[in-house]
N, C-alpha and C. Protein backbone atom coordinates (compact mmCIF):
# COMPACT_ATOMS: atom_id res chain seq x y z
N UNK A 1 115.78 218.70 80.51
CA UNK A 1 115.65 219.08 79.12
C UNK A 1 114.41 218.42 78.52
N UNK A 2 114.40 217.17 78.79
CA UNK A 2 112.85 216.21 78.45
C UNK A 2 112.16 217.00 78.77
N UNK A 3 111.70 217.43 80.03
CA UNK A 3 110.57 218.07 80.77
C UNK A 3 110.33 218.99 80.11
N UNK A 4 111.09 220.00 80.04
CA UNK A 4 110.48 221.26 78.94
C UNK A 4 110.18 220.98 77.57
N UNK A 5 110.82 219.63 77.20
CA UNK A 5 109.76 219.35 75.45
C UNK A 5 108.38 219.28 75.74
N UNK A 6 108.04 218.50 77.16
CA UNK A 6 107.15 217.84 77.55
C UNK A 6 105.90 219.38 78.30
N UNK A 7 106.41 219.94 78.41
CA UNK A 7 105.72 221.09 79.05
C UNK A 7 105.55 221.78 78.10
N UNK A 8 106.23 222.18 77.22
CA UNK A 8 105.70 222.40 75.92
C UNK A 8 104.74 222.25 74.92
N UNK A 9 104.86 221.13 74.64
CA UNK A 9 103.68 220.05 74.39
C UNK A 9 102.86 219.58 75.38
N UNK A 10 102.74 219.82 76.04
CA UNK A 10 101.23 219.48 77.11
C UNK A 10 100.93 221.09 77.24
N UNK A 11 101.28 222.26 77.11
CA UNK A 11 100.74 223.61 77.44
C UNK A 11 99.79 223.53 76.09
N UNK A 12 100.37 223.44 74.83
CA UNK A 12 99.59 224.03 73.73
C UNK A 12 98.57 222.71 73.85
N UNK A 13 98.40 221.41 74.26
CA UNK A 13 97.63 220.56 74.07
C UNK A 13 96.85 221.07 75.07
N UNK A 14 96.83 221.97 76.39
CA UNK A 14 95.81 222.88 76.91
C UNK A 14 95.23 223.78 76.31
N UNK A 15 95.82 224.30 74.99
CA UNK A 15 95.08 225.83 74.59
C UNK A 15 93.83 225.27 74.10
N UNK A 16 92.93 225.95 74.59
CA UNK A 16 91.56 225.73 74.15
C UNK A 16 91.34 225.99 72.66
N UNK A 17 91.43 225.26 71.57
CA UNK A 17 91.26 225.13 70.94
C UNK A 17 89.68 225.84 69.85
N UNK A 18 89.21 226.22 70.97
CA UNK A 18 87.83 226.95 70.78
C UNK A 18 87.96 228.53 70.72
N UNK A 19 89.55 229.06 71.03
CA UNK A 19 89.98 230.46 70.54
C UNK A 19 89.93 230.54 69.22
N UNK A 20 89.77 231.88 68.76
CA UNK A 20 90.09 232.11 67.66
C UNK A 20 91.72 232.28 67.55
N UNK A 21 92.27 231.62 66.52
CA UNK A 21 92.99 231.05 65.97
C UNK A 21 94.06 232.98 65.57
N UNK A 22 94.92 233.01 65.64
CA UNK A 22 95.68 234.23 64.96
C UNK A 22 96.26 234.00 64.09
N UNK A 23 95.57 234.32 62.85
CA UNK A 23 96.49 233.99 61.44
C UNK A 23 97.80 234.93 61.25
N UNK A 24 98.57 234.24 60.56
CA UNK A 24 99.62 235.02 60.16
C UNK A 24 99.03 235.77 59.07
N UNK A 25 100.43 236.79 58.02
CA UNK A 25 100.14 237.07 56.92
C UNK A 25 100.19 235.93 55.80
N UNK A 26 99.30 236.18 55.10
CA UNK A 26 99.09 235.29 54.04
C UNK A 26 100.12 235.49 52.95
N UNK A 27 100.78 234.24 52.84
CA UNK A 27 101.43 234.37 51.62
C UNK A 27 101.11 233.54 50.59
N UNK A 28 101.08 233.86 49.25
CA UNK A 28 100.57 233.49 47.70
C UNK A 28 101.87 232.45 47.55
N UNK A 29 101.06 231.59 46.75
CA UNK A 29 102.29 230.41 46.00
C UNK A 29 101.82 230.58 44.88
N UNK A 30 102.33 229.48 44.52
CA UNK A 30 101.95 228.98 42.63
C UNK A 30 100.69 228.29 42.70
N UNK A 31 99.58 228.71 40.93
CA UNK A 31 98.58 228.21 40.75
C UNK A 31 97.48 228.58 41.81
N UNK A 32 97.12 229.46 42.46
CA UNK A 32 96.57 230.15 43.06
C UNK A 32 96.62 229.95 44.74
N UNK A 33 97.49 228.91 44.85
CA UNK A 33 97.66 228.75 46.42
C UNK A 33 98.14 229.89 47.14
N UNK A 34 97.84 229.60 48.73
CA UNK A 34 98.07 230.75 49.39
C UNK A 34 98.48 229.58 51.00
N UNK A 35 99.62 230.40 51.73
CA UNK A 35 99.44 229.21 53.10
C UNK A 35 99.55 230.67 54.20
N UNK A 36 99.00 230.14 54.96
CA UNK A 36 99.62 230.78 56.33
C UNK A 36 99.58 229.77 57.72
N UNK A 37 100.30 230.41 58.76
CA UNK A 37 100.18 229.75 60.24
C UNK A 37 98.91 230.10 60.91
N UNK A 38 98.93 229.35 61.94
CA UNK A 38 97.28 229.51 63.07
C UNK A 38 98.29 229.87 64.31
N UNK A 39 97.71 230.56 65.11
CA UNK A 39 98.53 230.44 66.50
C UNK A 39 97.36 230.37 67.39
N UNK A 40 97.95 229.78 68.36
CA UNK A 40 96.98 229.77 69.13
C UNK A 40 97.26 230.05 70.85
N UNK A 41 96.65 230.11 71.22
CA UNK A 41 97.34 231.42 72.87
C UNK A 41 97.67 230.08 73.80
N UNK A 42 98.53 230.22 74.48
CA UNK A 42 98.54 229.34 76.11
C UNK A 42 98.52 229.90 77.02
N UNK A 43 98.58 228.98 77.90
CA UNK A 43 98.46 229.27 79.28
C UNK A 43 99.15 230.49 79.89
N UNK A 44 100.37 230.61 79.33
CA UNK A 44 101.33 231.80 80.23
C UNK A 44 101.16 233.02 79.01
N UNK A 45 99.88 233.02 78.23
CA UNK A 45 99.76 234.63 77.03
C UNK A 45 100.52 234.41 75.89
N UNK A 46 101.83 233.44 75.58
CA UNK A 46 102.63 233.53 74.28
C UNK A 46 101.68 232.92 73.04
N UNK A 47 101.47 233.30 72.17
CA UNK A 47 100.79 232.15 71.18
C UNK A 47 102.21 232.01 70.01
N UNK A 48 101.88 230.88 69.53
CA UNK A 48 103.16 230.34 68.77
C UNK A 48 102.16 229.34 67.90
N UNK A 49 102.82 229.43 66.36
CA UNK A 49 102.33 229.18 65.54
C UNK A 49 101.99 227.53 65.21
N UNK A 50 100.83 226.85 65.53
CA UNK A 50 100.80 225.54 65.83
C UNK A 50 100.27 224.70 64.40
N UNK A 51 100.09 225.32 63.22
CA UNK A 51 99.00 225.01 62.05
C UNK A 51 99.21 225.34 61.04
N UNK A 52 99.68 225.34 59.67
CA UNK A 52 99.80 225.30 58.75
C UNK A 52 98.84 225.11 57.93
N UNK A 53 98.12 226.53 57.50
CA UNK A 53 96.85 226.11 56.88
C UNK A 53 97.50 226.65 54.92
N UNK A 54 97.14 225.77 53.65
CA UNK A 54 96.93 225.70 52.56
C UNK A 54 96.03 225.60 52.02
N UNK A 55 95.70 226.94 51.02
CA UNK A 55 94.33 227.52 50.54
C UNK A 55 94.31 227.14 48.94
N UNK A 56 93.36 227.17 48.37
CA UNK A 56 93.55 227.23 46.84
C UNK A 56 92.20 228.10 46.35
N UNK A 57 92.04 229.40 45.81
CA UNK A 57 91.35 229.84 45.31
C UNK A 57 90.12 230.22 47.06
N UNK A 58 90.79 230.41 47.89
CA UNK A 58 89.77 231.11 49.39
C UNK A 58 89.15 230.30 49.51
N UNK A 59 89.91 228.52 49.30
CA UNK A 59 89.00 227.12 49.72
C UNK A 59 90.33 226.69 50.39
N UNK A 60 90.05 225.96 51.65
CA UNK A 60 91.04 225.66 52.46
C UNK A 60 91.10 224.03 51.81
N UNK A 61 92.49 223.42 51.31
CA UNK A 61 92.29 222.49 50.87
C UNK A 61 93.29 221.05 52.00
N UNK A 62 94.13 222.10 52.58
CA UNK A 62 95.30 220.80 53.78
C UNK A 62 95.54 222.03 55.05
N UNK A 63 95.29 221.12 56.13
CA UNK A 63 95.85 221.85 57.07
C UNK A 63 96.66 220.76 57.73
N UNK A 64 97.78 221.50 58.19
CA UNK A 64 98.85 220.82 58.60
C UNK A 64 99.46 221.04 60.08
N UNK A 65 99.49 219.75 60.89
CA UNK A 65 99.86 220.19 62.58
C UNK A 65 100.85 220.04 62.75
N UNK A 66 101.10 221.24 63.68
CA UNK A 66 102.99 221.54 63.77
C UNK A 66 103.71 220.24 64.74
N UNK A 67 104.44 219.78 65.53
CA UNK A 67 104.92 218.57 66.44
C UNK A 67 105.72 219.24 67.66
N UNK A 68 105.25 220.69 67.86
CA UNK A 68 104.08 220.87 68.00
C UNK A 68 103.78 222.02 67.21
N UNK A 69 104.80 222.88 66.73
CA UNK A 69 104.98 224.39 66.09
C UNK A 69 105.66 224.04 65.24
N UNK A 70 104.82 225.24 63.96
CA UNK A 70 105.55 225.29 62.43
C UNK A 70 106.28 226.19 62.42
N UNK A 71 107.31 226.90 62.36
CA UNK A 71 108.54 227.90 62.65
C UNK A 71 108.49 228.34 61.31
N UNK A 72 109.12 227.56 60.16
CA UNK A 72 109.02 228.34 59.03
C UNK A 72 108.53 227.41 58.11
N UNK A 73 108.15 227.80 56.90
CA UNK A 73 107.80 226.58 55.39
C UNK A 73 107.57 227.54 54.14
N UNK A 74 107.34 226.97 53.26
CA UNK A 74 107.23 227.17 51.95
C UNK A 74 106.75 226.20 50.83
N UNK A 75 106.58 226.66 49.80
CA UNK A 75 105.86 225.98 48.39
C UNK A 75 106.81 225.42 47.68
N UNK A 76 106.87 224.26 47.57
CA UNK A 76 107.84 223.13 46.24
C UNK A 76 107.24 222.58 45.19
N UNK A 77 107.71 222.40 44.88
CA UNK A 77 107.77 221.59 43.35
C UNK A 77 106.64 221.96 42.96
N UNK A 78 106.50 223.81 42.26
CA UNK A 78 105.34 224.33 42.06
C UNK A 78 104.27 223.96 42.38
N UNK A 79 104.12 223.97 43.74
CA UNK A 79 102.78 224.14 44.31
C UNK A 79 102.70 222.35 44.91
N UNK A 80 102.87 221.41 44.67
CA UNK A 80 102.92 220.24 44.52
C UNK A 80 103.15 219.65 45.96
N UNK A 81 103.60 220.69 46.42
CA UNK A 81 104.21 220.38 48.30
C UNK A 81 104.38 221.18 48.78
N UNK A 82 105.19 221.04 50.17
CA UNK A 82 104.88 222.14 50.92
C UNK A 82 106.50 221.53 51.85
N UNK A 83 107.28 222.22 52.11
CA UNK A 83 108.34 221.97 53.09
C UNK A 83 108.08 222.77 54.07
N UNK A 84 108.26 222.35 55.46
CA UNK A 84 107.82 222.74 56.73
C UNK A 84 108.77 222.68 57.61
N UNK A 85 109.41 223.34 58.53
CA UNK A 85 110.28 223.21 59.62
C UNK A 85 109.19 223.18 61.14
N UNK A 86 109.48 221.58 61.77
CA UNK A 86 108.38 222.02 63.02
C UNK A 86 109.46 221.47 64.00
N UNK A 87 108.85 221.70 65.36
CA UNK A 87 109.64 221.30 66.87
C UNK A 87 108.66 222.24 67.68
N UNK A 88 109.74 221.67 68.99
CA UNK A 88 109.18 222.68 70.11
C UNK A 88 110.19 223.96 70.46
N UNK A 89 109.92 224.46 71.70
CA UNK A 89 110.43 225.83 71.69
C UNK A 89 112.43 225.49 72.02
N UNK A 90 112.78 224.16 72.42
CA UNK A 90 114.00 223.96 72.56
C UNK A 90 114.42 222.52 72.33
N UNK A 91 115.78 222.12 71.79
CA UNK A 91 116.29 221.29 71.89
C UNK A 91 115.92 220.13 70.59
N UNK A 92 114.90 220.42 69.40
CA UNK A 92 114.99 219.45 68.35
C UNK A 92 113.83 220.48 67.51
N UNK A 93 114.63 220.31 65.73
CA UNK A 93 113.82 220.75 64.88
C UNK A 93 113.87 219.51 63.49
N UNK A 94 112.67 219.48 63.12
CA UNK A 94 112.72 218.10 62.18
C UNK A 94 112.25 219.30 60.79
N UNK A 95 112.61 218.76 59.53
CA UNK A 95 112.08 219.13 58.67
C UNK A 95 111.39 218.26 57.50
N UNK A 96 110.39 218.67 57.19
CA UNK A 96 109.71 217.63 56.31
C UNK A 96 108.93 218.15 55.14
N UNK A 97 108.73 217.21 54.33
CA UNK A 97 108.32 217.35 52.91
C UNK A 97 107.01 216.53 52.72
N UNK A 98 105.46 217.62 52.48
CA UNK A 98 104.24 216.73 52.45
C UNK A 98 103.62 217.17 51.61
N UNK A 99 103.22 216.12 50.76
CA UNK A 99 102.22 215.91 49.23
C UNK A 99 101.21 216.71 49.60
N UNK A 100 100.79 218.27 49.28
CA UNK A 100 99.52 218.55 49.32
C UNK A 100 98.59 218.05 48.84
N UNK A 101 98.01 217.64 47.83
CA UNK A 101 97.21 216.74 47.65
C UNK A 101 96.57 215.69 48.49
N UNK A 102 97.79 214.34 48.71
CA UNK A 102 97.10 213.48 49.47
C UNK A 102 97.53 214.15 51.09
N UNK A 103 98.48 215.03 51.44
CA UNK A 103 98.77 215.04 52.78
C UNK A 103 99.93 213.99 53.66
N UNK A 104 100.09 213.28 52.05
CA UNK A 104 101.45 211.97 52.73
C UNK A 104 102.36 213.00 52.91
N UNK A 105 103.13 212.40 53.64
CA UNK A 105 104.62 212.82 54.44
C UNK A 105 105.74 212.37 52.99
N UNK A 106 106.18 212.99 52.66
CA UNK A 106 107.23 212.27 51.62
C UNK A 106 109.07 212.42 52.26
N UNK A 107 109.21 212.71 53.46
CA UNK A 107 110.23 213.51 54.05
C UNK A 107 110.49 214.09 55.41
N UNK A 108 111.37 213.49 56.30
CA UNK A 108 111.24 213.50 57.79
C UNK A 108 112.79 213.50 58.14
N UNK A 109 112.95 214.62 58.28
CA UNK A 109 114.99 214.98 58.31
C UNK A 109 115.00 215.51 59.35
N UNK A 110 116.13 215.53 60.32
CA UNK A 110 116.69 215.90 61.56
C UNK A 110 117.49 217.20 61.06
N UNK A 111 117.07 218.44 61.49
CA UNK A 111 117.36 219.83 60.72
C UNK A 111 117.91 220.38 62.22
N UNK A 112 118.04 219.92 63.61
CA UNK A 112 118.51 220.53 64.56
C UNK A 112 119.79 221.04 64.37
N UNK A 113 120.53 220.05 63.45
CA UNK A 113 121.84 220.26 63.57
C UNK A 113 122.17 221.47 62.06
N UNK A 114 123.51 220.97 61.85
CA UNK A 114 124.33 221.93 60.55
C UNK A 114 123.26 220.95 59.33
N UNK A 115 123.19 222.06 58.57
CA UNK A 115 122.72 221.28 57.16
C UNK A 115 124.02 220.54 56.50
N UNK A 116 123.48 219.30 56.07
CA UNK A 116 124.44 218.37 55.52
C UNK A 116 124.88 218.49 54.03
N UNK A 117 126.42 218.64 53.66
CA UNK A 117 126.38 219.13 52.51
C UNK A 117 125.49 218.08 51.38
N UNK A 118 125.11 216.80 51.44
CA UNK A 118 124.23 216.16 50.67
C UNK A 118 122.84 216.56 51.02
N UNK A 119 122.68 217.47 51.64
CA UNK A 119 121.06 217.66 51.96
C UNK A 119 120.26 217.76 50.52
N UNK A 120 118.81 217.43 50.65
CA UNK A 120 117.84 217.81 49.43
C UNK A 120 117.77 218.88 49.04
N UNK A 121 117.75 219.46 47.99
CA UNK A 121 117.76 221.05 47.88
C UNK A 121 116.71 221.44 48.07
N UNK A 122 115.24 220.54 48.58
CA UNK A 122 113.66 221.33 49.19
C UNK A 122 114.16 222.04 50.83
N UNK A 123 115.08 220.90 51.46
CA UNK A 123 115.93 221.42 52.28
C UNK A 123 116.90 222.40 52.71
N UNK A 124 117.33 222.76 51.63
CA UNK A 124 118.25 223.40 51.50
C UNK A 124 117.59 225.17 51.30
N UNK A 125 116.74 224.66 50.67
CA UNK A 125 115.99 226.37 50.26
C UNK A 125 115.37 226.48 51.54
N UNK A 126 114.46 225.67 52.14
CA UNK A 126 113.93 225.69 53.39
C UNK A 126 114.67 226.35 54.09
N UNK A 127 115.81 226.49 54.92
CA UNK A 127 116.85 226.95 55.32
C UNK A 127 117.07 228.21 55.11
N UNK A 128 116.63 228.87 54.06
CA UNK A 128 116.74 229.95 53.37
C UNK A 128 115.82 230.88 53.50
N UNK A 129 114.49 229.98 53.56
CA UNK A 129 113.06 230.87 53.66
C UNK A 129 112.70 231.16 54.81
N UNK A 130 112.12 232.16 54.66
CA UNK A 130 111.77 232.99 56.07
C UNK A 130 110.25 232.39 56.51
């Protein structure tokens, strides 16, 4: 089970990084932000979304690296953050909460399991968003 986190994360730490990047669709937040994913190809053809890029006005202002893939996220506390679901392709998903602005981490939760009925509600919507 280790081994395949580990093969996981050592495949995309092969993708040449010098591909062009496959954006997702762009989606609009609040105050003119906009985020989407980067993917980037491996070794065996799958590309999976490794990057979290946040725009403001068609100026890229945070980009954000998945541990190793961003699966899903969204815009909080109007525009103010960003909640992110990352992992690898099996066996652990963390979810976290980061200050666009400075890029601090404000939030690092173990989301593999059932959501906890005390969960954060940035959490909780996370869960929700596609």
């Amino acid at each position: 089970m280790i081994g395949m986190l580990l093969l996981a994360g050592a495949a995309l730490s092969q993708a040449s990084r010098a591909d062009k990047p496959i954006e997702s669709a762009h989606r609009a937040g609040p105050k003119g932000l906009e985020g989407w994913t980067e993917s980037y190809p491996l070794a065996d053809g799958q590309s999976y979304p490794a990057t979290l890029v946040i725009a403001q006005r068609r100026h890229v202002i945070r980009r954000v690296q998945g541990d190793p893939f961003v699966w899903r996220w969204m815009f909080w506390e109007n525009g103010r953050q960003v909640a992110y679901e990352t992992g690898s392709l099996h066996f652990n998903m963390a979810c976290r909460l980061v200050d666009i602005a400075s890029g601090r981490q404000l939030a690092n939760l173990d989301c593999y399991r059932e959501l906890a009925e005390d969960a954060p509600a940035w959490e909780k919507a996370l869960r929700d968003a596609k």
